[in-house]
N, C-alpha and C. Protein backbone atom coordinates (compact mmCIF):
# COMPACT_ATOMS: atom_id res chain seq x y z
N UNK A 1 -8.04 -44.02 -27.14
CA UNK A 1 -7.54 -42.72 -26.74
C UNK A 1 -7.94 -42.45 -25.30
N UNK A 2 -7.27 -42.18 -24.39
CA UNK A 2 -7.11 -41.69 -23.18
C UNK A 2 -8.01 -40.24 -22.92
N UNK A 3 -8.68 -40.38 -22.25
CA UNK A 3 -9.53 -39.06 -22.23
C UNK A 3 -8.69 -37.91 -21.21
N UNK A 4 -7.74 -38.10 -20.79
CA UNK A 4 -6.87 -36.94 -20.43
C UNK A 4 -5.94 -36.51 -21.43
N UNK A 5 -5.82 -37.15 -22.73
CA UNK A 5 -5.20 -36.43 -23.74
C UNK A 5 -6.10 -35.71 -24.62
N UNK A 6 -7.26 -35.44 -24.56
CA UNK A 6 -8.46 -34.21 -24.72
C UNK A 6 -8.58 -33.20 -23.64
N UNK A 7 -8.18 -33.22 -22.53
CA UNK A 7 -8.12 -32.08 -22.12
C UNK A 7 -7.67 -31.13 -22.40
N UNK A 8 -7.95 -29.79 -22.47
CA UNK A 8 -7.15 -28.46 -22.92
C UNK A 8 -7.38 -27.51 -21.68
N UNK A 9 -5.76 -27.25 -20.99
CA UNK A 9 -6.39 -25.86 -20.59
C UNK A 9 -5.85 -24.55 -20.84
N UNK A 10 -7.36 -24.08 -21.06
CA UNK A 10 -7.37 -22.67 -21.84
C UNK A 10 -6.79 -21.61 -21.19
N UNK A 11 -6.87 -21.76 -19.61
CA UNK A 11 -6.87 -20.33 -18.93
C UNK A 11 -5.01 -20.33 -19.39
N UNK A 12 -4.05 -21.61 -19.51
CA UNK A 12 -2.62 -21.78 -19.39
C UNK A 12 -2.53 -21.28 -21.13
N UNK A 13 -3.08 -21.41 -21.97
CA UNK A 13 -3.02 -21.65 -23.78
C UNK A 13 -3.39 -20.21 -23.80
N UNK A 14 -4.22 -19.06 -23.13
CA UNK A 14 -4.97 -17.93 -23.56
C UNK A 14 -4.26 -17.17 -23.57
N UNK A 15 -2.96 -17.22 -23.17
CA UNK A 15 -1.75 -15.97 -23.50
C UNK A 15 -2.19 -14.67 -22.21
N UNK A 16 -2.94 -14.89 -21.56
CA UNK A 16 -3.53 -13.78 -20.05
C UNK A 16 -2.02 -13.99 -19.53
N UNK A 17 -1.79 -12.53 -18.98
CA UNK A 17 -0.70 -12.44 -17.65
C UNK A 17 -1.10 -12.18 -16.23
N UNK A 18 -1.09 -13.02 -15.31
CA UNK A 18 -1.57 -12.62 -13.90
C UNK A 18 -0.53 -11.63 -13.18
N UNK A 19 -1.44 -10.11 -13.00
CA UNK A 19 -0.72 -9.50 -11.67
C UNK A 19 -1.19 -9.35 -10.72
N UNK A 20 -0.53 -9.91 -9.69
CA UNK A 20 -1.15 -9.91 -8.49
C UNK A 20 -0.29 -9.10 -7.24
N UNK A 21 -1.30 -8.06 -6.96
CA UNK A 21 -0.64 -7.50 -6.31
C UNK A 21 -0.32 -7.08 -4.74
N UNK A 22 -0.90 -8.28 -4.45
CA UNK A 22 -0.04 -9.47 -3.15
C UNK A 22 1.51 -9.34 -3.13
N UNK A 23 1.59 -9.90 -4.38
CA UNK A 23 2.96 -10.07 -4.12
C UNK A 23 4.09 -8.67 -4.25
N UNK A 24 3.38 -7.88 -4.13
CA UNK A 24 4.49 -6.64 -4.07
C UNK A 24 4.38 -5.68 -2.55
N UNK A 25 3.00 -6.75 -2.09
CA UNK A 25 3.02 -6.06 -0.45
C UNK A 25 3.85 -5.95 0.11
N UNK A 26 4.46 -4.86 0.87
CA UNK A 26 5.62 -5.05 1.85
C UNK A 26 5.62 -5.41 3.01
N UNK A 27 6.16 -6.55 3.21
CA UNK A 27 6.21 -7.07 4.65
C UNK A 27 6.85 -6.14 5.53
N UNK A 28 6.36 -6.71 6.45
CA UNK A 28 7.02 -6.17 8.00
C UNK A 28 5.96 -5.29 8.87
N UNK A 29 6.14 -4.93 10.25
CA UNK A 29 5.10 -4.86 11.14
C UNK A 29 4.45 -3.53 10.95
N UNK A 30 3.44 -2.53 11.01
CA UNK A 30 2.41 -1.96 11.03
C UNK A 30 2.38 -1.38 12.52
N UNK A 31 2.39 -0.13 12.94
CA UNK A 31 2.18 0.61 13.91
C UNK A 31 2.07 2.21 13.85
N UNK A 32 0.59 2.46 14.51
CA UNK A 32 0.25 3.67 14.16
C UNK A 32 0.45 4.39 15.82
N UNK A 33 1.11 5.46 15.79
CA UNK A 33 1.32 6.45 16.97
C UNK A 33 0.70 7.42 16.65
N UNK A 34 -0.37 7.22 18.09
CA UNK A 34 -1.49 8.39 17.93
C UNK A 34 -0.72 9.54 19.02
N UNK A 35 -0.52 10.66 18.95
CA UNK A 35 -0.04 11.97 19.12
C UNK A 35 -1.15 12.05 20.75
N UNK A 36 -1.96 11.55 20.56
CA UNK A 36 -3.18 12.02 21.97
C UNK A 36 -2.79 11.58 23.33
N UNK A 37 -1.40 10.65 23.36
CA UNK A 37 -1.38 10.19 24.70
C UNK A 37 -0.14 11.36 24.85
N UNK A 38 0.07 12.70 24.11
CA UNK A 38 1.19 13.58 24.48
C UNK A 38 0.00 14.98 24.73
N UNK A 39 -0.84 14.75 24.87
CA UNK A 39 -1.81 15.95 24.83
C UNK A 39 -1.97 16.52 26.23
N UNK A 40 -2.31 17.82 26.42
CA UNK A 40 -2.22 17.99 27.93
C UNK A 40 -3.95 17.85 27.96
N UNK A 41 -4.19 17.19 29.00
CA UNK A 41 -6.22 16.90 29.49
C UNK A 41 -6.78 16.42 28.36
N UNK A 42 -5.59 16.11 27.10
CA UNK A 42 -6.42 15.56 25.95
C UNK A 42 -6.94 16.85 25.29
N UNK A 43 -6.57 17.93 24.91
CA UNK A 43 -6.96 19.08 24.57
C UNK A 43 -5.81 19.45 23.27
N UNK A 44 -4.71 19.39 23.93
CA UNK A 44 -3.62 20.81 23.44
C UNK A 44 -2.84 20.49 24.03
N UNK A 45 -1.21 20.22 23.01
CA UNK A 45 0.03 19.99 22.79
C UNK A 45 0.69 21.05 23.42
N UNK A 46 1.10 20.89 24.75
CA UNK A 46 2.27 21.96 25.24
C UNK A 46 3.68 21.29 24.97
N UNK A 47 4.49 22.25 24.25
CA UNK A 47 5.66 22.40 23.98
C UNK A 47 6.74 22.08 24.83
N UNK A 48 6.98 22.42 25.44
CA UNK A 48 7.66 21.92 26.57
C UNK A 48 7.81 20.92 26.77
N UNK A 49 6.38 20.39 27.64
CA UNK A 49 6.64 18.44 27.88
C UNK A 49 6.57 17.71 26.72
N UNK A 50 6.23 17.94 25.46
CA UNK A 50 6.15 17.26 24.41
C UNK A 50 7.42 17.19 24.09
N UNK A 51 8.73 18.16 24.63
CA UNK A 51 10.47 18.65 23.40
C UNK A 51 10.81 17.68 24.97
N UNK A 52 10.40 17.48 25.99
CA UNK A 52 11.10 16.52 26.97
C UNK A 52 10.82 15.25 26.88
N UNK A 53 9.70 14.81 26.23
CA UNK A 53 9.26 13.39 25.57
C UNK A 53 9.79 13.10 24.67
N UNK A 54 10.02 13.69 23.83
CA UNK A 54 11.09 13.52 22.80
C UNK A 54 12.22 13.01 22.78
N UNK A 55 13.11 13.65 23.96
CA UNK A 55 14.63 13.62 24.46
C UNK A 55 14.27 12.14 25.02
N UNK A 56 12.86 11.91 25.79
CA UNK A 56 13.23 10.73 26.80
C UNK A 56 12.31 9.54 26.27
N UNK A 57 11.56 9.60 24.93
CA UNK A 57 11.12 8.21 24.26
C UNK A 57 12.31 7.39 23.97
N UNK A 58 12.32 6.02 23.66
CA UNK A 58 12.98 5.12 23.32
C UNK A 58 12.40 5.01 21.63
N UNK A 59 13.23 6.04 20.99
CA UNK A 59 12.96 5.78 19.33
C UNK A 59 13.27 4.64 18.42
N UNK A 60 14.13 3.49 19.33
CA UNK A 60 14.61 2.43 18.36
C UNK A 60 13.04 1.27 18.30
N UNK A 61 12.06 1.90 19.35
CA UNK A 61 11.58 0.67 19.66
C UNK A 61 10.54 0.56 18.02
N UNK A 62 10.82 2.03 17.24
CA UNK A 62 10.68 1.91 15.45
C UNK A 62 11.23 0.72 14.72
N UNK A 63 12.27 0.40 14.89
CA UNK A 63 13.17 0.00 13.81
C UNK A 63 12.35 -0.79 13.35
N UNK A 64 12.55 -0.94 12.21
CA UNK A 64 11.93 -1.39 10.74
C UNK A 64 10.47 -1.63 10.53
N UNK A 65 10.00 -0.45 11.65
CA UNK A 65 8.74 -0.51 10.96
C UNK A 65 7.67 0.26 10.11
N UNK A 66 6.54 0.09 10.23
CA UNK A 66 6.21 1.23 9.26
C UNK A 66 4.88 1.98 10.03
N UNK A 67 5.19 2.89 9.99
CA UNK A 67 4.37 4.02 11.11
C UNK A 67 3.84 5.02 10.51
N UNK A 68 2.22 5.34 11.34
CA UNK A 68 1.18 6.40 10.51
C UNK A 68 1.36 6.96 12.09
N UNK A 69 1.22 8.45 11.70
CA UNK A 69 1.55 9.13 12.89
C UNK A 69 -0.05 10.00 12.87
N UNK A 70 -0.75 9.75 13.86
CA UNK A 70 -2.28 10.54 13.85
C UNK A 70 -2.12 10.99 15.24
N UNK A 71 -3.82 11.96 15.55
CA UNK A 71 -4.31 12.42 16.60
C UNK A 71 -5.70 11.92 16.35
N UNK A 72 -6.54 10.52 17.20
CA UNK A 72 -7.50 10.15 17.58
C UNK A 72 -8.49 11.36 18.36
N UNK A 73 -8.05 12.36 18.71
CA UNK A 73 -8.67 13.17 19.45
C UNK A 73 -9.04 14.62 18.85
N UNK A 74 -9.86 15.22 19.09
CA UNK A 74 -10.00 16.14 18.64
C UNK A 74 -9.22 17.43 19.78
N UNK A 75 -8.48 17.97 18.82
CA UNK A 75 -7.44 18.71 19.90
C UNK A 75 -6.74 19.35 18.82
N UNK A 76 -5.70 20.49 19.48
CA UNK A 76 -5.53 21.96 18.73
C UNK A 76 -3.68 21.08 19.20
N UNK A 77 -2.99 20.10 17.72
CA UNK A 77 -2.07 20.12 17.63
C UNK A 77 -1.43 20.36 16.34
N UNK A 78 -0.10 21.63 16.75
CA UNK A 78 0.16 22.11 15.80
C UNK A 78 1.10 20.87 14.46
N UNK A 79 1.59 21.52 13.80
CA UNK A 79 2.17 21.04 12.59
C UNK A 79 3.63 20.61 12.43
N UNK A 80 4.20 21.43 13.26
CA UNK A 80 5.92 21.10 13.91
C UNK A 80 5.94 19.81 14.92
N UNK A 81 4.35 19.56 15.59
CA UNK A 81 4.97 18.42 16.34
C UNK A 81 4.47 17.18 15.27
N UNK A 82 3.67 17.03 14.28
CA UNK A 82 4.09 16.17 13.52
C UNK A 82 5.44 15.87 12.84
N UNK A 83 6.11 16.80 12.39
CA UNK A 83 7.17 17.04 11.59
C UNK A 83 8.21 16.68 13.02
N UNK A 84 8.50 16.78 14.12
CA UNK A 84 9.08 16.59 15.02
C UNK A 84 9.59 14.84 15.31
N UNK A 85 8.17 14.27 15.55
CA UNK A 85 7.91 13.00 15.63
C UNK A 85 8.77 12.15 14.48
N UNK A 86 8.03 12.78 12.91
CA UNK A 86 8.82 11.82 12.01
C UNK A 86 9.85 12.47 12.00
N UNK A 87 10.63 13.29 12.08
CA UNK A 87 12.17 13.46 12.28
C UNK A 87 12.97 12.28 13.44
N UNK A 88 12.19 12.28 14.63
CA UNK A 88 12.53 11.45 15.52
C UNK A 88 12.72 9.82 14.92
N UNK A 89 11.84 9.74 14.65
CA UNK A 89 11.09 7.76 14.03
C UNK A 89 12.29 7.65 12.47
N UNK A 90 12.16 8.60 11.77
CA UNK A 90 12.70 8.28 10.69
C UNK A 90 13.84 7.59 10.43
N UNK A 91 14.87 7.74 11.35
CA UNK A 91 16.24 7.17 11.38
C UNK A 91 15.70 5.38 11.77
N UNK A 92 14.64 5.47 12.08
CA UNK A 92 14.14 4.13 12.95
C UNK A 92 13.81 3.05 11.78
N UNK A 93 12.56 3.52 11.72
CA UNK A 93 11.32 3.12 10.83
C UNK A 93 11.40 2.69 9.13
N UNK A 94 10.71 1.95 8.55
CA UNK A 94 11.36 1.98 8.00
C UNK A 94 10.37 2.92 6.79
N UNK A 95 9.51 3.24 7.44
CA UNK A 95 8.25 4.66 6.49
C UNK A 95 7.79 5.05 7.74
N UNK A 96 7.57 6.33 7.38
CA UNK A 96 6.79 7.02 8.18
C UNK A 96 6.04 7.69 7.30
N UNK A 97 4.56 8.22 8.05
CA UNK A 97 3.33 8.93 7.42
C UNK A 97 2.80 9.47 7.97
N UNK A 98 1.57 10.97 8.17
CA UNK A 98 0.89 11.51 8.97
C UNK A 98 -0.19 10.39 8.05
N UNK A 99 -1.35 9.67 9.27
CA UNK A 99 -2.47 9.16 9.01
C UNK A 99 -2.82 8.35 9.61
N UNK A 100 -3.57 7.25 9.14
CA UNK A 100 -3.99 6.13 9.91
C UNK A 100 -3.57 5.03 8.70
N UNK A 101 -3.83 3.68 9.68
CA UNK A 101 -3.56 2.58 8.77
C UNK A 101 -3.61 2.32 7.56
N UNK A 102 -5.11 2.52 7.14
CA UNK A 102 -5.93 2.70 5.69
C UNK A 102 -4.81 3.52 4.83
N UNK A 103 -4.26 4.88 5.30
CA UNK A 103 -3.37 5.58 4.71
C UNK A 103 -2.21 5.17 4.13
N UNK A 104 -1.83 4.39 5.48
CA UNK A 104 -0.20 3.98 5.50
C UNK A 104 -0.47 2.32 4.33
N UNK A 105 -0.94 2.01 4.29
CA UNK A 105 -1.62 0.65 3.57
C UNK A 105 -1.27 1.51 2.20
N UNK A 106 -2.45 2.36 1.59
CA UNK A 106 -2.41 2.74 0.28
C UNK A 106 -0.95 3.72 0.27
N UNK A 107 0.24 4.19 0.67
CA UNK A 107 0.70 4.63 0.69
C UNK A 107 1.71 3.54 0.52
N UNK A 108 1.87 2.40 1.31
CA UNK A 108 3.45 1.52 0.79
C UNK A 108 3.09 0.60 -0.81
N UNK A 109 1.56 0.34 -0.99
CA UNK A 109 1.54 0.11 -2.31
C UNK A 109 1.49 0.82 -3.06
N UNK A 110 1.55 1.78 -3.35
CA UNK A 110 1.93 3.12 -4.31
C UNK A 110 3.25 3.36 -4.35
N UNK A 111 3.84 2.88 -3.43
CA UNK A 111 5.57 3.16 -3.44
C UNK A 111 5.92 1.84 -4.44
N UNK A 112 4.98 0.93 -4.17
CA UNK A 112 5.40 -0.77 -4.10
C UNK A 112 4.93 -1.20 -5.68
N UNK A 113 3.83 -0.20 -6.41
CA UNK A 113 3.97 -0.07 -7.52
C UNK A 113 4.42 0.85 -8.34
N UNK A 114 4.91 1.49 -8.00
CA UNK A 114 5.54 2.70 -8.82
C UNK A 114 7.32 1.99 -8.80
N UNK A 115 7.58 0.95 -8.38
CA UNK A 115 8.82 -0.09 -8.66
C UNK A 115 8.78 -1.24 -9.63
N UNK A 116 7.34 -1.63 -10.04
CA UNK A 116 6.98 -2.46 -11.19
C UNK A 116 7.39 -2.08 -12.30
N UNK A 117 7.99 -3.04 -12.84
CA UNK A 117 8.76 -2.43 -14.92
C UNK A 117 7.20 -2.66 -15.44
N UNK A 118 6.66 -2.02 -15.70
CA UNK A 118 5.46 -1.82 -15.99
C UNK A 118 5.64 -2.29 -17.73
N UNK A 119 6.81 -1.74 -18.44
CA UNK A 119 7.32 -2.36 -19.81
C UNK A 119 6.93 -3.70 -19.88
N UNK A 120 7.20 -4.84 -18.92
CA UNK A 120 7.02 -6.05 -18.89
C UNK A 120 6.21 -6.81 -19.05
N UNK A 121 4.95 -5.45 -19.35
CA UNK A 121 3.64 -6.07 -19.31
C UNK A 121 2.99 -5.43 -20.93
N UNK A 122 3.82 -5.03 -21.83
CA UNK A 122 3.69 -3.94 -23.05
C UNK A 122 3.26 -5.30 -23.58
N UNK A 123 1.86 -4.42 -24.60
CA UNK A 123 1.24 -5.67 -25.31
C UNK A 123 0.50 -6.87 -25.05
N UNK A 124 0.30 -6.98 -23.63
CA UNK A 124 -0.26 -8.35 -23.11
C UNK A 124 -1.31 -7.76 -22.26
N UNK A 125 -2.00 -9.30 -22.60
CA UNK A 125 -3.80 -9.12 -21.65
C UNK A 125 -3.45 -9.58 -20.62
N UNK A 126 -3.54 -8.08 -19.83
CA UNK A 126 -3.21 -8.67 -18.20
C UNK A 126 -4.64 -8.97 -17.23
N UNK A 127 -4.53 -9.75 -16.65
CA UNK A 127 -5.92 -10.24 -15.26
C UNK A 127 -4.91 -9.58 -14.18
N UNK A 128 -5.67 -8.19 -13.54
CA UNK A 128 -5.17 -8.15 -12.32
C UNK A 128 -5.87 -9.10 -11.10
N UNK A 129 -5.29 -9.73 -10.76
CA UNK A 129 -5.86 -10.96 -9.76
C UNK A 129 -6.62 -10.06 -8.24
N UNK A 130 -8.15 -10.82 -8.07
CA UNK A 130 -8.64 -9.79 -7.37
C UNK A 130 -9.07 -10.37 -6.32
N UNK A 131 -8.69 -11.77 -5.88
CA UNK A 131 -8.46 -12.50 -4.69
C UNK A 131 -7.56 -12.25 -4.13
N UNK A 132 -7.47 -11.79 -3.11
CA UNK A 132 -6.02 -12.14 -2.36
C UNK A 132 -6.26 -12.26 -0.49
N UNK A 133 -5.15 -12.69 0.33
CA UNK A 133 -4.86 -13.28 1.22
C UNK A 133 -4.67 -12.10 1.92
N UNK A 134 -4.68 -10.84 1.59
CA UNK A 134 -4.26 -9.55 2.25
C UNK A 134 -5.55 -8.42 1.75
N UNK A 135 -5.79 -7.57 2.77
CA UNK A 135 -6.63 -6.91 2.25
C UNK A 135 -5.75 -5.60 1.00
N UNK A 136 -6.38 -5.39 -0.13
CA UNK A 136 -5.47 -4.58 -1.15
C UNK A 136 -6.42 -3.36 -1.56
N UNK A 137 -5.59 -2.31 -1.09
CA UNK A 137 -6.58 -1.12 -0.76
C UNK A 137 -6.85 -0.74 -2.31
N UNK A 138 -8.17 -0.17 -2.55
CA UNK A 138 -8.73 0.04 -3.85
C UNK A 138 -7.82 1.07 -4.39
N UNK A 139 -7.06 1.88 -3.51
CA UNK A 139 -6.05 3.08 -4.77
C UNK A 139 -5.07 2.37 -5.20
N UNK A 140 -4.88 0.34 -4.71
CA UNK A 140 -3.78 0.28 -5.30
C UNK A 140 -4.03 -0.23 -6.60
N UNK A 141 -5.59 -0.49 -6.95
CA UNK A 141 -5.68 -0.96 -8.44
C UNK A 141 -6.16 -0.11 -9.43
N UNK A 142 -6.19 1.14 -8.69
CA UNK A 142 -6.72 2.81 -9.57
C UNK A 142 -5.51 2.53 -10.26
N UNK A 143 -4.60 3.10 -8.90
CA UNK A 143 -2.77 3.45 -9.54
C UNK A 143 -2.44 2.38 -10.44
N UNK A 144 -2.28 1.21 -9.77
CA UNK A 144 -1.96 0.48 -11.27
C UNK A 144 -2.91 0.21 -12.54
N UNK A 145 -4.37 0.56 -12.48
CA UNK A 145 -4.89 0.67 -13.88
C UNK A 145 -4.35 1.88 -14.49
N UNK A 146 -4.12 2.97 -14.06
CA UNK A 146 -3.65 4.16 -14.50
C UNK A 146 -2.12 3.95 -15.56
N UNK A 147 -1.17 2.91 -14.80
CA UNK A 147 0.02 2.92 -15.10
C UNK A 147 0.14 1.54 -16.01
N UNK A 148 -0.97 0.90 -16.09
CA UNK A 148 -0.78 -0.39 -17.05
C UNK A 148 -1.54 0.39 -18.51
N UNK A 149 -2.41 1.17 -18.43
CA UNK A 149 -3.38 1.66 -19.61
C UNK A 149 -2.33 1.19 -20.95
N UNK A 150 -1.52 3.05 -20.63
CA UNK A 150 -1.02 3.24 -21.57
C UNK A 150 -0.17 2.43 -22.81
N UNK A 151 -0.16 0.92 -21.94
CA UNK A 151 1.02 -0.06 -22.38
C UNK A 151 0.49 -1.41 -22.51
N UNK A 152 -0.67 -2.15 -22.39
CA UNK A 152 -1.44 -3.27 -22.45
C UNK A 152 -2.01 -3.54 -23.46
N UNK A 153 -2.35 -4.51 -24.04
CA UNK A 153 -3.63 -4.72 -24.78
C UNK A 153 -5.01 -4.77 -24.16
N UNK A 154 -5.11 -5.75 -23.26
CA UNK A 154 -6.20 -5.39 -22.79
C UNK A 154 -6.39 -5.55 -20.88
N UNK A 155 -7.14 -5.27 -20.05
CA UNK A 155 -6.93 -5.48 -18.54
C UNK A 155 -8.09 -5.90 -18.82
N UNK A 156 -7.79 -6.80 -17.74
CA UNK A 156 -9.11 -7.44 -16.82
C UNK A 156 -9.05 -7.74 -15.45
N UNK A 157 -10.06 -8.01 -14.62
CA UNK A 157 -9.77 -7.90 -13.05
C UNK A 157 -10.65 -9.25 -12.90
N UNK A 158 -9.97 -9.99 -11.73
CA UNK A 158 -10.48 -10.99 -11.21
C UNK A 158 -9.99 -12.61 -11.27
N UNK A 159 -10.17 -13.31 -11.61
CA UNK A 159 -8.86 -14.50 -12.08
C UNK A 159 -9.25 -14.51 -13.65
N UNK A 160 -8.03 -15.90 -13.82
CA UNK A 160 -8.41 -16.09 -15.33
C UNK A 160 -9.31 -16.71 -15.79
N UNK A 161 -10.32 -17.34 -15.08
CA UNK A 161 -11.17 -18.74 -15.38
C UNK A 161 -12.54 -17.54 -15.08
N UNK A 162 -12.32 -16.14 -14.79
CA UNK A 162 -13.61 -15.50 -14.72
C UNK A 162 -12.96 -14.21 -14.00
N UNK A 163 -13.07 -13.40 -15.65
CA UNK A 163 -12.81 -11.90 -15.29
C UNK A 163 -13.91 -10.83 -15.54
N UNK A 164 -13.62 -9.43 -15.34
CA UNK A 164 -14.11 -8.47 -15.46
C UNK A 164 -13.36 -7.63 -16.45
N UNK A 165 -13.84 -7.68 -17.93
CA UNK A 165 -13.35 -6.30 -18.56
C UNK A 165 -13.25 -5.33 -18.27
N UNK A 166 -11.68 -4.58 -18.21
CA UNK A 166 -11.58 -3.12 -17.66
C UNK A 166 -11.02 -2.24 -18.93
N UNK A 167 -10.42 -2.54 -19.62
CA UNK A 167 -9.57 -1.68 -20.75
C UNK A 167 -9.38 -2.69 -21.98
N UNK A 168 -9.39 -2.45 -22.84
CA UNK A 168 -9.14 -2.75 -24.35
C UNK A 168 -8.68 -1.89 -24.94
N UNK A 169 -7.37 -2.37 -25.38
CA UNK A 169 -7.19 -1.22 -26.53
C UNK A 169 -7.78 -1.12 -27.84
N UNK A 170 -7.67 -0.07 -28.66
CA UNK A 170 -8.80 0.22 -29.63
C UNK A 170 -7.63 -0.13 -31.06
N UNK A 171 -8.42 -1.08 -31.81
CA UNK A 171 -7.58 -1.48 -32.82
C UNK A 171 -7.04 -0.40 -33.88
């Protein structure tokens, strides 16, 4: 007998489903417009040259991307010129957000799981896979423990050859 016909592997035989949620990242480029290089002395948003910056930015130089719109500075800008900006970008871009990166990050995977047939996973021990090649912001495995609960047998986090119990359902 061949000692590769005794091998078994378990992690492929254990009936575990890997989600990994890498693969629902959305590609494409990342750019945050900080509001402070429209500030007058770096203080305070005058109206005026800000509604003539407007007219004379080049808004396509958005297209398809995905943009957190902040103020790095501490400064007295009102609420219309956020709302201004993403009116401008929006036709562009392909998201827009008031925030920073970190924001805009947990914000396209929350879009990016709230598109998962979450059904697909009814009844099965899922490993959410907790390696990945991208950094995966921690609200995106709140939100999806939240939205796998109700419908799993059991979650676990980490690979299959070595997880972390998170949920069991109760017999």
């Amino acid at each position: 007998m061949d000692i590769q016909e005794n091998i078994v592997n378990k992690v492929a035989s254990s009936g575990l489903v890997t989600l990994n949620l890498e693969e629902y990242y959305p590609q494409g480029e990342r750019v945050v417009y900080d509001i402070k290089d429209n500030l007058f002395h770096g203080l305070m948003l005058r109206e005026k040259d800000f509604r003539e910056f407007l007219k004379e930015h080049d808004w396509t130089q958005y297209e398809g991307k995905y943009v957190a719109i902040t103020c790095s500075a501490d400064a007295i800008v009102p609420t219309w010129a956020y709302m201004l900006l993403a009116n401008k970008m929006a036709p562009y871009a392909k998201e827009v957000i008031f925030g920073d990166t970190t924001q805009l990050e947990a914000h396209l995977f929350h879009k990016a799981i709230q598109q998962i047939n979450i059904h697909e996973f009814e009844g099965q021990r899922v490993v959410v896979k907790g390696c990945a090649n991208i950094e995966v912001p921690v609200a995106a495995y709140v939100e999806l423990t939240k939205l796998l609960t109700p419908v799993v047998k059991s979650i676990m986090y980490g690979e299959p050859c070595s997880t972390v119990p998170i949920y069991k359902k109760k017999a």
